[in-house]
N, C-alpha and C. Protein backbone atom coordinates (compact mmCIF):
# COMPACT_ATOMS: atom_id res chain seq x y z
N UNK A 1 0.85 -1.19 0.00
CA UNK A 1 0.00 0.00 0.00
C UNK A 1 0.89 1.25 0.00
N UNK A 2 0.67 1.95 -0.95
CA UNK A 2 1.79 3.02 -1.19
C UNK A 2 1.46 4.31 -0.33
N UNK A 3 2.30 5.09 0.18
CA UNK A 3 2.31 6.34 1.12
C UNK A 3 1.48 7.57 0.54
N UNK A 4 1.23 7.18 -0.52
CA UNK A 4 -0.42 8.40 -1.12
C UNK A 4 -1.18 8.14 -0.90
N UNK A 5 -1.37 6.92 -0.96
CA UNK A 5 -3.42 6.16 -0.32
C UNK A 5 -3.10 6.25 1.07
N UNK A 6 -2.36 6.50 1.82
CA UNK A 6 -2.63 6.19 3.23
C UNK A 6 -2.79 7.51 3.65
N UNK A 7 -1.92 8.54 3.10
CA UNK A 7 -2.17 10.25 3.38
C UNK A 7 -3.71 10.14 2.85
N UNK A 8 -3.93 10.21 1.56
CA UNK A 8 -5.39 10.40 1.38
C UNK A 8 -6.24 9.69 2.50
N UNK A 9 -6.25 8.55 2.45
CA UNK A 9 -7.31 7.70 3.58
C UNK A 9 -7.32 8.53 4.54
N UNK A 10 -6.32 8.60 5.41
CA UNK A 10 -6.14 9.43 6.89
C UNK A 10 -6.99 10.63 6.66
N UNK A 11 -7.07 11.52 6.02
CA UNK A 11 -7.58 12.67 5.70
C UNK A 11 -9.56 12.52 5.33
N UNK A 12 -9.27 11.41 4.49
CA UNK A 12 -11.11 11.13 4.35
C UNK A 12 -11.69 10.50 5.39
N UNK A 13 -10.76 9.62 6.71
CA UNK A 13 -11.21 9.44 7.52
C UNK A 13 -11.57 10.42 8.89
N UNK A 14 -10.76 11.27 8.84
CA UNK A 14 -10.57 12.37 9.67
C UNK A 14 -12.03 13.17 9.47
N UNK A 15 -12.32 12.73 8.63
CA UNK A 15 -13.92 13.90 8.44
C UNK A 15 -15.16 12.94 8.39
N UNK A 16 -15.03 11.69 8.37
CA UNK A 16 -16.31 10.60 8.30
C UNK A 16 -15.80 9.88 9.61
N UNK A 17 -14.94 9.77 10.63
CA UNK A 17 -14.71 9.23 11.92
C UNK A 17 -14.23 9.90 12.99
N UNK A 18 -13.74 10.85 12.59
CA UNK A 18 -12.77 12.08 14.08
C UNK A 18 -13.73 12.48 14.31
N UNK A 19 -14.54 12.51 14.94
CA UNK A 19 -15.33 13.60 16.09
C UNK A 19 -16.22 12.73 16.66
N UNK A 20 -16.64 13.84 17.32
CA UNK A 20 -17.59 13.23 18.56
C UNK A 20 -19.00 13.70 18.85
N UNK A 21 -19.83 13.03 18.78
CA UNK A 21 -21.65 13.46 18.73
C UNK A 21 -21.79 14.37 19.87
N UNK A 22 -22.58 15.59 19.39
CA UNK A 22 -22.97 16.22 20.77
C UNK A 22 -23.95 15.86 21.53
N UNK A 23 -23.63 15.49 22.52
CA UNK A 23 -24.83 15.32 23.70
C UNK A 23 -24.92 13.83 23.76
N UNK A 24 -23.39 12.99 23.39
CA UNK A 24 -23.66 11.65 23.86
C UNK A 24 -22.58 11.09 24.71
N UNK A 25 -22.79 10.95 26.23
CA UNK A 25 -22.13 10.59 27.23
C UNK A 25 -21.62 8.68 26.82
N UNK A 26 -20.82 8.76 26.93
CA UNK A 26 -19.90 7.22 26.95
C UNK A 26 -18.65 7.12 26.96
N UNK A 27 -18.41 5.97 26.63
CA UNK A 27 -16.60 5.38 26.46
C UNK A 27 -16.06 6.47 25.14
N UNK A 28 -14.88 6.26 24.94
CA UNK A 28 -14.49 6.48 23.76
C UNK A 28 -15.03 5.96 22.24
N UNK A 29 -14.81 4.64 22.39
CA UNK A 29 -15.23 4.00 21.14
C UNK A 29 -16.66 4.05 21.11
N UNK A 30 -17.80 3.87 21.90
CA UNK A 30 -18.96 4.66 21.89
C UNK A 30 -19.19 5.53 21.27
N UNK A 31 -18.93 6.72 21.44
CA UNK A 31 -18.79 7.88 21.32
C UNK A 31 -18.31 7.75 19.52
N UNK A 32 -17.80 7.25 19.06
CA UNK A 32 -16.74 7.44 18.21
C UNK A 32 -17.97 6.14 16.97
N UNK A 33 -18.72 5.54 17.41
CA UNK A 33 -19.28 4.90 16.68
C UNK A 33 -20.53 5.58 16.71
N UNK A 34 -20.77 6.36 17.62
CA UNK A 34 -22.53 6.89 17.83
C UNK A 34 -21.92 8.01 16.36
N UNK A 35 -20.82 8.36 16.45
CA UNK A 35 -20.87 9.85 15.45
C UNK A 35 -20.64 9.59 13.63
N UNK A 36 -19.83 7.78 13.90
CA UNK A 36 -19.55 7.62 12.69
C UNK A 36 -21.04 7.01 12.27
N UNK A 37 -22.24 6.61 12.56
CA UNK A 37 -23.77 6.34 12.11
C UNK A 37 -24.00 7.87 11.93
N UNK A 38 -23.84 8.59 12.52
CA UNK A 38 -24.49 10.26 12.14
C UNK A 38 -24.20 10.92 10.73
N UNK A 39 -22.95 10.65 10.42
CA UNK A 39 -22.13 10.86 9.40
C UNK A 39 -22.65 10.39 7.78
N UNK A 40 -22.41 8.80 8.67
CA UNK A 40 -22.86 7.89 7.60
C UNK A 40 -24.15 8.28 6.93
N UNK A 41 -24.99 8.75 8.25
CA UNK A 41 -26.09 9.01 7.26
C UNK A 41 -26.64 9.95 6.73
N UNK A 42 -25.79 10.68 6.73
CA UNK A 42 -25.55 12.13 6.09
C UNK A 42 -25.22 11.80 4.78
N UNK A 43 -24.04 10.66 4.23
CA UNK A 43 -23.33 10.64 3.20
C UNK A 43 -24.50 9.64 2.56
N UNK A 44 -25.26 9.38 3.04
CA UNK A 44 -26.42 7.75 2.53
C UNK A 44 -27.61 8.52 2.19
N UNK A 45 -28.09 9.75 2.51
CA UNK A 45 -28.97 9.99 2.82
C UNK A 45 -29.54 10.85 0.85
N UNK A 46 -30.45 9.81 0.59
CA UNK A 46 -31.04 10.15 -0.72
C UNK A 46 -31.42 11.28 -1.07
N UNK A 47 -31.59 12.37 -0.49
CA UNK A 47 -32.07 13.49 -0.69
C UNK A 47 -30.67 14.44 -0.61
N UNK A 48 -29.77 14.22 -0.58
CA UNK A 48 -28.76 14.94 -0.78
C UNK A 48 -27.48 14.42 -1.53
N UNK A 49 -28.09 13.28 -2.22
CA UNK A 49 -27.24 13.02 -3.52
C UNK A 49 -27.19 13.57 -4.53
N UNK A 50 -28.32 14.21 -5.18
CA UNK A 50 -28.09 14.38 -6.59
C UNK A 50 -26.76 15.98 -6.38
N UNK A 51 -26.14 16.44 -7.22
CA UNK A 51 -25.08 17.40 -7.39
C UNK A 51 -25.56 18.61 -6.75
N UNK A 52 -26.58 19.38 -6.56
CA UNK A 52 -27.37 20.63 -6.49
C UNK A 52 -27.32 20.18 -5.44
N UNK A 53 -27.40 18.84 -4.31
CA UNK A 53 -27.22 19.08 -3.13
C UNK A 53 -25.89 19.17 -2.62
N UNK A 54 -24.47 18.94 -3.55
CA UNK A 54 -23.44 18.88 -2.97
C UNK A 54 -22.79 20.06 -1.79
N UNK A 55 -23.60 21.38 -1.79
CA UNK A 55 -22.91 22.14 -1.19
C UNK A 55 -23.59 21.95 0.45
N UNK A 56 -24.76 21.35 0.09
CA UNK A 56 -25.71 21.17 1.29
C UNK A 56 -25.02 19.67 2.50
N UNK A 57 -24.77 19.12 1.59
CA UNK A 57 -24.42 17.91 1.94
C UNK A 57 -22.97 17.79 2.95
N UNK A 58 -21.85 18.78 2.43
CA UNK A 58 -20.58 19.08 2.81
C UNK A 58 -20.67 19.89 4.04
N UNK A 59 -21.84 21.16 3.98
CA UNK A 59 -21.76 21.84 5.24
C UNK A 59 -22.38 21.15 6.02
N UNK A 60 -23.47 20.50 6.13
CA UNK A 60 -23.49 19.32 7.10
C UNK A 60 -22.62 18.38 7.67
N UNK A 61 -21.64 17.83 6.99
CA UNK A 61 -20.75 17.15 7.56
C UNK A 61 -19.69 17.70 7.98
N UNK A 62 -19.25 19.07 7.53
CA UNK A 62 -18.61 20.07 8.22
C UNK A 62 -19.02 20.83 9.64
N UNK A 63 -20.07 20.68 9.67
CA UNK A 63 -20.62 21.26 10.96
C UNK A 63 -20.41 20.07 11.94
N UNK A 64 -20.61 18.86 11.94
CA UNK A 64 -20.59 18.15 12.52
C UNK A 64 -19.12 17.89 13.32
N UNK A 65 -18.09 18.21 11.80
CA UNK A 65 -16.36 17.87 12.25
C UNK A 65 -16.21 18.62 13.21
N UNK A 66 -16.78 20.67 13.18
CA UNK A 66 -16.46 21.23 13.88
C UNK A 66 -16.97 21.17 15.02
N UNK A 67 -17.64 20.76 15.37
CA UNK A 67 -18.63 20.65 16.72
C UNK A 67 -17.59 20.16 17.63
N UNK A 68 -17.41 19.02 17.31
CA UNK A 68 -16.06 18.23 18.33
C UNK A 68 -15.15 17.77 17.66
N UNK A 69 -14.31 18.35 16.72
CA UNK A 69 -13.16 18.09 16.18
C UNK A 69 -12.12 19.26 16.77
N UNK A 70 -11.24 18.61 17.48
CA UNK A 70 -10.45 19.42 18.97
C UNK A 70 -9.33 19.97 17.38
N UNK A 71 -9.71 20.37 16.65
CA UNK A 71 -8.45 21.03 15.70
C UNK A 71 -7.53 22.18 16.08
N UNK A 72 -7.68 22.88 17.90
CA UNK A 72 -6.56 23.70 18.06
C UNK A 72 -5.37 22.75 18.67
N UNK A 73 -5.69 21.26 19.09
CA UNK A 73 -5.00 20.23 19.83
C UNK A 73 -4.22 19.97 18.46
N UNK A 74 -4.78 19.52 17.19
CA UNK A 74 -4.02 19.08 16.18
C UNK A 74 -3.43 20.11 15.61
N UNK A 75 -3.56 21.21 15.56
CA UNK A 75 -2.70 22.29 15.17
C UNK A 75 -1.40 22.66 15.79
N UNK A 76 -1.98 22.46 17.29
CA UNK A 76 -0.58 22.58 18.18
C UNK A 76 0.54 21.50 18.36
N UNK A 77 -0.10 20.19 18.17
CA UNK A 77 0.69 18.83 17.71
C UNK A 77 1.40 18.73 16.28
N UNK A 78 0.86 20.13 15.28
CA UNK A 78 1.47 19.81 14.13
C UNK A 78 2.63 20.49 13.98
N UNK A 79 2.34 21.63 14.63
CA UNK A 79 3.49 22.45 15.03
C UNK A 79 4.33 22.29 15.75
N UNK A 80 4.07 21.65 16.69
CA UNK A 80 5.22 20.67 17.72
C UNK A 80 6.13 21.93 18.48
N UNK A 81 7.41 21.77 18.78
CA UNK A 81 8.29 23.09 19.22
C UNK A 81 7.67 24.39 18.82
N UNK A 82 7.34 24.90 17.41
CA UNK A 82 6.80 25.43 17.31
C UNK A 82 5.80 26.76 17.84
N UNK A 83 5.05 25.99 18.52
CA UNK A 83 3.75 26.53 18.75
C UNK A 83 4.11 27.32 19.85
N UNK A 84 5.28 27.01 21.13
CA UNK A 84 5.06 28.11 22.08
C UNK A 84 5.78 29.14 21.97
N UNK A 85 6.44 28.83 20.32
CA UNK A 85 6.93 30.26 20.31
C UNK A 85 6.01 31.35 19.74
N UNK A 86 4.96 30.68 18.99
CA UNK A 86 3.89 31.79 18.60
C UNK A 86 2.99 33.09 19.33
N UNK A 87 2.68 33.49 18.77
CA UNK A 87 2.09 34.77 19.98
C UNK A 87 0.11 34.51 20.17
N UNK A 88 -0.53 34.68 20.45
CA UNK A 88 -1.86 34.80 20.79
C UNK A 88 -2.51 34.72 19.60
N UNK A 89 -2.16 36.15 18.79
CA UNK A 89 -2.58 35.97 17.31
C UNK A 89 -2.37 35.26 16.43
N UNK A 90 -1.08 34.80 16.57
CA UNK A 90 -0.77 34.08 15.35
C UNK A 90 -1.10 32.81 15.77
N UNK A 91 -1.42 31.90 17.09
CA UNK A 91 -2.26 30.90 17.33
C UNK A 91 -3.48 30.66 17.15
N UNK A 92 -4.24 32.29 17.31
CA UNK A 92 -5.71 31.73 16.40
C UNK A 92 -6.15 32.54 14.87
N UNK A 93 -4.78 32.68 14.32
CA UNK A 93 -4.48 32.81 12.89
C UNK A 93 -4.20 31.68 12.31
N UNK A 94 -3.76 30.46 13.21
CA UNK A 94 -2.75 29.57 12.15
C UNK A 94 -4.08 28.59 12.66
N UNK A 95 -4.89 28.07 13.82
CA UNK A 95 -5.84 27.45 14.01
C UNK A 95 -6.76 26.84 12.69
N UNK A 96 -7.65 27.80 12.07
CA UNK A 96 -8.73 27.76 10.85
C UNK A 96 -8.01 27.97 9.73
N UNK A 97 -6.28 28.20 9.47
CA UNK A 97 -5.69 28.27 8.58
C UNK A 97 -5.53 26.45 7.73
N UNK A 98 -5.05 25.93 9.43
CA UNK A 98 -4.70 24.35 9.49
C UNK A 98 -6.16 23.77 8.97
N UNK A 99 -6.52 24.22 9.65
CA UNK A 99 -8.17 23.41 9.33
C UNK A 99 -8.61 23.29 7.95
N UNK A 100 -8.95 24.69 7.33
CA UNK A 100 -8.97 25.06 5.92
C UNK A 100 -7.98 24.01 4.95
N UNK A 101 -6.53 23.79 5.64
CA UNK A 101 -5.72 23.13 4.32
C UNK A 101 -6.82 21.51 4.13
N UNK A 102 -6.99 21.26 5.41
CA UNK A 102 -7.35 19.35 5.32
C UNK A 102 -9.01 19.54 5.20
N UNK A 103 -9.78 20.37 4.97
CA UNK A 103 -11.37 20.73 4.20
C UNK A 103 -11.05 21.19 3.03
N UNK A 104 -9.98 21.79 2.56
CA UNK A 104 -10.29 22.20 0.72
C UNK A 104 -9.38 20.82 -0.21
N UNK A 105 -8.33 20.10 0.74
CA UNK A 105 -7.63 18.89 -0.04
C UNK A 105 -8.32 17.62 -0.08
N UNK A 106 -9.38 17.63 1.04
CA UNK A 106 -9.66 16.21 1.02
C UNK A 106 -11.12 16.20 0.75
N UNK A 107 -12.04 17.23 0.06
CA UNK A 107 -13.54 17.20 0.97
C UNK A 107 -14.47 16.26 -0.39
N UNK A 108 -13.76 16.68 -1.38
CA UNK A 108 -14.24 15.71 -2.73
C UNK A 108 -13.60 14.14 -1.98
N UNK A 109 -12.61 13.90 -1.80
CA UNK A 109 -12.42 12.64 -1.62
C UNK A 109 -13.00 11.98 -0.45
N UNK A 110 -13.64 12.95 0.64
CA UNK A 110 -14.14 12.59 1.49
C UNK A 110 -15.87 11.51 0.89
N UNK A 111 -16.36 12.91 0.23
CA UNK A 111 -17.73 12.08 -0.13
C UNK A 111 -17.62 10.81 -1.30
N UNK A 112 -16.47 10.86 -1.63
CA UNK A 112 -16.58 9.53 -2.58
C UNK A 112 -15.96 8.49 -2.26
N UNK A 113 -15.27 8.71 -0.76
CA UNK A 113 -14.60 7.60 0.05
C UNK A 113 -15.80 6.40 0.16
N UNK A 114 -15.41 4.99 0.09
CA UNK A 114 -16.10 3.78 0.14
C UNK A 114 -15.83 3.05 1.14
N UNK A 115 -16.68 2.04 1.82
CA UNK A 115 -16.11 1.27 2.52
C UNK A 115 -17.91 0.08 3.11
N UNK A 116 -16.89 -1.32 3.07
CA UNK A 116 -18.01 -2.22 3.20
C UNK A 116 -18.21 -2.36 4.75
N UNK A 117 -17.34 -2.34 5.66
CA UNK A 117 -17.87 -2.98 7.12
C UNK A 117 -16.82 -2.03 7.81
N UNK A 118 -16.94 -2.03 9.17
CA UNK A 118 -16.01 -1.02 9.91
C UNK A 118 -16.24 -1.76 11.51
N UNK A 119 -15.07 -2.51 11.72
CA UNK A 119 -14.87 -3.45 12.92
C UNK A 119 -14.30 -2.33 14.10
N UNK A 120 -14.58 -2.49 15.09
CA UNK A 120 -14.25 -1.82 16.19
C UNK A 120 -13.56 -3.00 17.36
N UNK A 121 -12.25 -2.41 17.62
CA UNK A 121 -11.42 -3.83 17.88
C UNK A 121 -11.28 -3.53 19.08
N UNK A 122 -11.42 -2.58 19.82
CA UNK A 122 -11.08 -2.03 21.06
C UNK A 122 -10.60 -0.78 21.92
N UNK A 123 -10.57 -0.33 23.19
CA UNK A 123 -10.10 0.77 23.03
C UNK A 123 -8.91 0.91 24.69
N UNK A 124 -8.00 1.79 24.56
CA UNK A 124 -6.89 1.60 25.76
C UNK A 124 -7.08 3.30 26.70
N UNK A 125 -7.35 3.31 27.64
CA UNK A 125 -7.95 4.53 28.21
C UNK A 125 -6.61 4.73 29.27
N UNK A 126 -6.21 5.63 29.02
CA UNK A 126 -5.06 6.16 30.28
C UNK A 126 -5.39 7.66 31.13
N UNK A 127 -6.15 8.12 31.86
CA UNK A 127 -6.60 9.18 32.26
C UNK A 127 -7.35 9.69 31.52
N UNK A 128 -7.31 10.96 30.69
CA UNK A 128 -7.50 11.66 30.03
C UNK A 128 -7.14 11.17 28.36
N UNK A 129 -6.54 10.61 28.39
CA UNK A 129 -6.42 9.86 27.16
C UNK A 129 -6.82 8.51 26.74
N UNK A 130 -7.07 8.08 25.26
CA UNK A 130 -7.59 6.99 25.13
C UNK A 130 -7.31 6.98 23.70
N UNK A 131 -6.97 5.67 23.00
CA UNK A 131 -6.98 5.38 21.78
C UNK A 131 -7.84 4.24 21.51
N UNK A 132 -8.02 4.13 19.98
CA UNK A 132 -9.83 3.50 19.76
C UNK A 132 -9.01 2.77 18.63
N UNK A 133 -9.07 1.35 18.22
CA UNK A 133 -8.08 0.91 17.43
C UNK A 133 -9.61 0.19 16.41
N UNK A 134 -9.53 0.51 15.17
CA UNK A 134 -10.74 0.16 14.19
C UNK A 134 -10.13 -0.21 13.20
N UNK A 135 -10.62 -1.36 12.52
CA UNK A 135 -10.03 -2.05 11.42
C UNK A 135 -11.73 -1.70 9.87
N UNK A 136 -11.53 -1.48 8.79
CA UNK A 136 -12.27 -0.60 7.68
C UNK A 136 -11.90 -1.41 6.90
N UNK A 137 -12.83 -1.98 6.19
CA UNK A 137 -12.71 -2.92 5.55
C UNK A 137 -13.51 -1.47 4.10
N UNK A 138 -12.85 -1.95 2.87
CA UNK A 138 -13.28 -0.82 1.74
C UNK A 138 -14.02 -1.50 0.97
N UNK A 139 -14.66 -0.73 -0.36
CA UNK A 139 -15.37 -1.46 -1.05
C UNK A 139 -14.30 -2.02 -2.41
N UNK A 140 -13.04 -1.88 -2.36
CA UNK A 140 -12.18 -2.26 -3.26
C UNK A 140 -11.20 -2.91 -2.97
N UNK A 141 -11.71 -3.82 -1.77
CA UNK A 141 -11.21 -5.10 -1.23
C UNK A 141 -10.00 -4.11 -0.27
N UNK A 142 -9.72 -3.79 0.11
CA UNK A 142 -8.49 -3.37 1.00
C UNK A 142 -9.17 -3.17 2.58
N UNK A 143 -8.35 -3.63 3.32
CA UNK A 143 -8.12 -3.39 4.95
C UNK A 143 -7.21 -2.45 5.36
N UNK A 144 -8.09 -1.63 6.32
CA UNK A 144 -7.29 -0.50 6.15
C UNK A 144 -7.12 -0.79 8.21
N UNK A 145 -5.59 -0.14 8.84
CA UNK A 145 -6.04 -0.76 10.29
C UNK A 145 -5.58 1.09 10.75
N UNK A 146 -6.84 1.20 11.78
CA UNK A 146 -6.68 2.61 11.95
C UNK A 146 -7.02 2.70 13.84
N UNK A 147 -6.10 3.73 14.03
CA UNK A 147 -6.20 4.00 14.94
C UNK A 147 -6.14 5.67 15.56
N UNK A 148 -7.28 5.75 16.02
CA UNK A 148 -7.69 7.01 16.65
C UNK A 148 -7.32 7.88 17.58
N UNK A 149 -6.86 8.76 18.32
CA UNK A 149 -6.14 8.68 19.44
C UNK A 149 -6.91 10.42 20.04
N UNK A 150 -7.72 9.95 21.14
CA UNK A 150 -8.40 11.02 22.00
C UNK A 150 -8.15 11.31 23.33
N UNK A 151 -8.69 13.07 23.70
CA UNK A 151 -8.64 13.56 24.42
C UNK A 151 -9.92 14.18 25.32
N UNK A 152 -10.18 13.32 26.50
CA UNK A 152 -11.27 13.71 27.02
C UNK A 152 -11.45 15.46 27.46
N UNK A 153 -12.46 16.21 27.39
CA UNK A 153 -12.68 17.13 27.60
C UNK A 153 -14.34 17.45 27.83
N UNK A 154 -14.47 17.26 29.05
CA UNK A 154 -15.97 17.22 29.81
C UNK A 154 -16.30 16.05 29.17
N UNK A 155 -17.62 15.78 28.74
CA UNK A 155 -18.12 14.32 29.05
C UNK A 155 -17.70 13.98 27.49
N UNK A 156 -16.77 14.62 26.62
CA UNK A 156 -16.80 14.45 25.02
C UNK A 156 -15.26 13.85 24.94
N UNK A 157 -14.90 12.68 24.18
CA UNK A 157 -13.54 12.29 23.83
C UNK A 157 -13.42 12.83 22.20
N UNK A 158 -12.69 13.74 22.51
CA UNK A 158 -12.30 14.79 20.87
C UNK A 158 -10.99 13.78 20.66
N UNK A 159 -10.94 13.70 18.99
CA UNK A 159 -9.85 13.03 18.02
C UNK A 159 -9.01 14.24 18.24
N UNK A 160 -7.57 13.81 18.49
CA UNK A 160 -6.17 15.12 17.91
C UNK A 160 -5.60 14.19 16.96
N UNK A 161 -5.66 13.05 17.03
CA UNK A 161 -4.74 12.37 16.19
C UNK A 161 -5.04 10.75 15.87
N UNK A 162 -5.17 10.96 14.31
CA UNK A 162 -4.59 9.22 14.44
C UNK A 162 -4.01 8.68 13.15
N UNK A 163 -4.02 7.75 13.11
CA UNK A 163 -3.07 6.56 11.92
C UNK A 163 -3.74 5.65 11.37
N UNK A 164 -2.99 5.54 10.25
CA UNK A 164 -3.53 4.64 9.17
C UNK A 164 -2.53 3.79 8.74
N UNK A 165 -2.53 2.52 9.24
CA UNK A 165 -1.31 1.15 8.67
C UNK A 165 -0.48 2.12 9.42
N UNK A 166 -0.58 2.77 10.57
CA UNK A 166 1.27 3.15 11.21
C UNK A 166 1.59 4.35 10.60
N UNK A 167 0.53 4.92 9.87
CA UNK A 167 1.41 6.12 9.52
C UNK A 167 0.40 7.30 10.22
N UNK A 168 0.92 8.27 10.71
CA UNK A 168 0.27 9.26 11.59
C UNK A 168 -0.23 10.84 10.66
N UNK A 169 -1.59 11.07 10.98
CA UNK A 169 -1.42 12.60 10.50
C UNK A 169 -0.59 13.83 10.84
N UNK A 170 -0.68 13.59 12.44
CA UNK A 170 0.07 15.03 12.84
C UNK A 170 1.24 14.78 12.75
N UNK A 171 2.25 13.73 12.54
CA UNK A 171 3.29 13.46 12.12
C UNK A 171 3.77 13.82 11.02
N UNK A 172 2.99 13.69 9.82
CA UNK A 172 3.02 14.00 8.45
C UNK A 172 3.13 15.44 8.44
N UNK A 173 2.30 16.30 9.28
CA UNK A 173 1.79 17.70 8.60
C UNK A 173 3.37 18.34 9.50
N UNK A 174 3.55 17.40 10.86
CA UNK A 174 4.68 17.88 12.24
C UNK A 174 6.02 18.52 10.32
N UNK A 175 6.10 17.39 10.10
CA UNK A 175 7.45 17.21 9.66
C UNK A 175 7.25 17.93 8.43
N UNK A 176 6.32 18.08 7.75
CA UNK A 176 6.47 19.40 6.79
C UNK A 176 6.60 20.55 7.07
N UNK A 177 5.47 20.95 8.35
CA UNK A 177 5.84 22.32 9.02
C UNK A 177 7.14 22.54 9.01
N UNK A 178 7.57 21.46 9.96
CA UNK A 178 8.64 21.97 10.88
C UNK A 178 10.27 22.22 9.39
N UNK A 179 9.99 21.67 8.22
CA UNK A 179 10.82 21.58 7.24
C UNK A 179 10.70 22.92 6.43
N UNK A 180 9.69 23.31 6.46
CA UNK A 180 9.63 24.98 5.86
C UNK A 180 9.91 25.97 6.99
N UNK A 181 9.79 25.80 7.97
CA UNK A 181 10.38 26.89 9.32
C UNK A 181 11.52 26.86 9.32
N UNK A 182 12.52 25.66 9.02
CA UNK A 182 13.39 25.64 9.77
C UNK A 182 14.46 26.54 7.93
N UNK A 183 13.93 25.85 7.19
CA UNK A 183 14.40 26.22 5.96
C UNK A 183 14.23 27.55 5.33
N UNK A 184 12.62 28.16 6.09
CA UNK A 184 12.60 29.56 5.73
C UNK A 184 12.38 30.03 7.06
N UNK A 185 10.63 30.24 7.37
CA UNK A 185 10.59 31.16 8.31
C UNK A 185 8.91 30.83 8.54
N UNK A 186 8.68 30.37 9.99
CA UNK A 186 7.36 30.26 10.18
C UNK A 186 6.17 31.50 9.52
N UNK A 187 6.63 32.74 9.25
CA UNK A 187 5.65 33.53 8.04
C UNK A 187 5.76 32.82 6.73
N UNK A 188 7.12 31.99 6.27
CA UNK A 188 6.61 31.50 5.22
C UNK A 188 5.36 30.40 4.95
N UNK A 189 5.83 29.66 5.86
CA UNK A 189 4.40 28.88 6.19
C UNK A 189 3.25 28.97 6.08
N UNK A 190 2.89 30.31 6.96
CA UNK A 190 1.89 30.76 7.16
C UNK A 190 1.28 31.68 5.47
N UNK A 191 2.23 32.08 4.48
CA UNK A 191 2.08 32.64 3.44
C UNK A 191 1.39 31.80 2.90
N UNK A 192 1.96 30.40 2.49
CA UNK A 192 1.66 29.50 1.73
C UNK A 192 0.62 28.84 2.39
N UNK A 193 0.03 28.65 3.41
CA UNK A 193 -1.50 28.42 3.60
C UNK A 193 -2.40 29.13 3.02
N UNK A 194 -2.09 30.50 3.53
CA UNK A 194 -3.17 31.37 2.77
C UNK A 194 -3.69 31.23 1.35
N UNK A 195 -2.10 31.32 0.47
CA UNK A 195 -1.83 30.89 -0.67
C UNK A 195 -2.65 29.87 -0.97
N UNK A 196 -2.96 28.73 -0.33
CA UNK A 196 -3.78 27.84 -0.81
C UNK A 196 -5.23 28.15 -0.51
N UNK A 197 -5.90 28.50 0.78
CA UNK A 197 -6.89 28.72 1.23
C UNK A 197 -7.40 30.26 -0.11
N UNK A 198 -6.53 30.97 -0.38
CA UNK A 198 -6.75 31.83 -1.49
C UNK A 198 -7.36 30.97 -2.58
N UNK A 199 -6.93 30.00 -3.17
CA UNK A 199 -6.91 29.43 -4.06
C UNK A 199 -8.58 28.37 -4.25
N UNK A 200 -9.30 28.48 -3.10
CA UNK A 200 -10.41 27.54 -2.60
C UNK A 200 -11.76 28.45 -3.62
């Protein structure tokens, strides 16, 4: 399985499995299956297939990511060292910047992502933390083994991070950041988001 399908996957999963239902008290993996049926039936749901509903269809499942998708946790994990050197502003400048890159690269591949069964294998709870380990079976025969990795915050376990076959998101985005900072200059970074979010 080559290192482009697994970036893509990670990213279409991040928006049909990372978050968390509002107003449903449980475990992690609970939680994490009550939101992926919500989703699902958003993406199933006949009245917002034909094309004229596509814009309808996306902000729905966008509203949902944002509700409990902890994206200032994954922003600050992507940035790694980074982040405490930033100032106030430029932390909730670079916040909906991050967000914006993984909603305008993945959101077509999100709704045409496939998949036949979705096994839930277990989950490992350490305080405040917990990872949810799910195996995704696709509709083009592939097993995909994924693992989720949350942060409780009041009665809701928010996604910051997870992996696909071993390979990590905030890892991926850590090590590009941190390769244009170190090579130019965290404004360059921040240029070339815009640059793309311009481009939407």
């Amino acid at each position: 399985m080559n290192r482009t399908f697994l970036i893509q996957a990670m990213l279409c999963l991040s928006f049909t499995f990372g978050m968390v239902a509002p107003g449903f008290a449980g475990d992690p993996q609970d939680q994490l299956r009550e939101t992926t049926d919500k989703v699902l039936s958003v993406l199933s749901d006949l009245d917002l297939k034909s094309p004229s509903k596509a814009k309808e269809r996306r902000e729905r499942i966008q509203k949902i990511v944002d509700e409990r998708f902890d994206w200032e946790e994954m922003a600050r994990r992507s940035l790694a060292r980074h982040w405490p050197q930033r100032t106030p502003e430029e932390k909730r400048e670079f916040v909906p910047l991050f967000k914006a890159l993984l909603e305008r690269v993945y959101a077509d591949k999100v709704e045409g992502y496939s998949w036949n069964k979705i096994l839930y294998e277990g989950e490992t709870i350490d305080g405040d933390y917990a990872a949810i380990k799910v195996k995704i079976f696709t509709a083009k025969d592939q097993t995909l083994h994924v693992e989720y990795r949350t942060l409780k915050k009041g009665n809701h376990w928010l996604v910051y991070d997870f992996s696909v076959e071993g390979v990590g998101l905030v890892n991926n985005y850590r090590t590009q950041f941190n390769e244009i900072i170190l090579k130019s200059s965290y404004q360059e970074l921040v240029k070339r988001l815009k640059t793309k979010s311009a481009q939407n």
